[in-house]
Protein backbone atom coordinates (compact mmCIF):
# COMPACT_ATOMS: atom_id res chain seq x y z
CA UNK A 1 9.73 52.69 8.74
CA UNK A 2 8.08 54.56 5.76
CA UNK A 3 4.59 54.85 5.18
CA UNK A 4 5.85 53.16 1.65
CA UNK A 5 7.66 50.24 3.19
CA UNK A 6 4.01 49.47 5.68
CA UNK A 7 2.30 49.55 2.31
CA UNK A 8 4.51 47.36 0.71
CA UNK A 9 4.18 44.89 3.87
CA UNK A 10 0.81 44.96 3.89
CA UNK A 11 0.04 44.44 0.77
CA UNK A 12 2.60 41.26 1.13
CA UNK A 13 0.56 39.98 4.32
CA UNK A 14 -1.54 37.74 2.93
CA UNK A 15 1.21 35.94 1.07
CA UNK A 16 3.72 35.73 4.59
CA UNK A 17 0.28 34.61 5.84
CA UNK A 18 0.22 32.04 3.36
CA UNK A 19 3.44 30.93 3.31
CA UNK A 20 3.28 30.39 6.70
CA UNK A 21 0.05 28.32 6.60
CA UNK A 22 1.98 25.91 3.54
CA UNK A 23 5.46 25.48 5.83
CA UNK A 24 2.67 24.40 9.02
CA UNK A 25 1.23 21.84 6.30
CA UNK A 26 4.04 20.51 4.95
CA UNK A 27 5.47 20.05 8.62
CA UNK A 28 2.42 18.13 9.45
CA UNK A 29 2.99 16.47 6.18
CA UNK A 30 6.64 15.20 6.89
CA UNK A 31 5.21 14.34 10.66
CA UNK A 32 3.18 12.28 9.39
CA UNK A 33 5.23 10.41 6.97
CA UNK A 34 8.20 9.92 9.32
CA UNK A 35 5.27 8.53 11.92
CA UNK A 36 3.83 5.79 8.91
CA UNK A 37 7.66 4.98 8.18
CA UNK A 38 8.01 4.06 11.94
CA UNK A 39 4.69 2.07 11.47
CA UNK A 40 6.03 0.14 8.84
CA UNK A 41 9.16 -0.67 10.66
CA UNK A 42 7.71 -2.50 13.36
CA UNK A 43 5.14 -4.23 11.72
CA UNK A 44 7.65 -5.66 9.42
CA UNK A 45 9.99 -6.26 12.99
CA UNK A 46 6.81 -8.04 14.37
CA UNK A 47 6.58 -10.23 11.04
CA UNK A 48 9.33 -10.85 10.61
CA UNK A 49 9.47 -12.44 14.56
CA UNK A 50 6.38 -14.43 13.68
CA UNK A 51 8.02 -16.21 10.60
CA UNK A 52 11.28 -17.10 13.05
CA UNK A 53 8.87 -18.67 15.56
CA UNK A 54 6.78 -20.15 13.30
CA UNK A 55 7.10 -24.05 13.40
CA UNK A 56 7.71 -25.50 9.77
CA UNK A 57 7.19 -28.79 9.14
CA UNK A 58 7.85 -30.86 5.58
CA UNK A 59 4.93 -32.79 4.06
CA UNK A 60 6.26 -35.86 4.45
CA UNK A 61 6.82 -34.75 8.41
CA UNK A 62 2.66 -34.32 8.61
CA UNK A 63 2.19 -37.72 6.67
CA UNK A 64 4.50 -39.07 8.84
CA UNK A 65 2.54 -37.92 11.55
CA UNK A 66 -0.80 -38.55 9.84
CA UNK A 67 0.38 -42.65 9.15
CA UNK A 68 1.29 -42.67 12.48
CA UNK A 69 -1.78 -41.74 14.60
CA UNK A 70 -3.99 -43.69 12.24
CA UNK A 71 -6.07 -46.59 14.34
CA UNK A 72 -5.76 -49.75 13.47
């Protein structure tokens, strides 16, 4: 190694250093994301659950109902 080509690294460090410190962040970054994406996919699994077990029942069902418990 030359005492040119140490220069040259050295004056570089602080961008390697840099770079490094941007690739850490945008790995934390895409972490992150992928981690809210697998969020999102089971609430929407758990909602979507809900709405299949979720009774439904017409209007005219609960009138039904409602004329029919009605006391004399």
């Amino acid at each position: 190694m030359t005492l040119e080509l140490l220069q040259e690294y050295n004056a570089n460090k602080p961008f390697i250093l840099q770079m490094q410190k941007l690739k850490q962040q945008l790995a934390d970054a895409e972490e992150k994301i992928r981690e809210g994406k697998e969020e999102l996919e089971k609430v929407k699994l758990w909602n979507k659950l809900e709405e299949q077990h979720t009774w439904k029942i017409s209007v005219d069902e609960l009138n039904n109902a409602s004329i029919g418990l009605t006391w004399p």
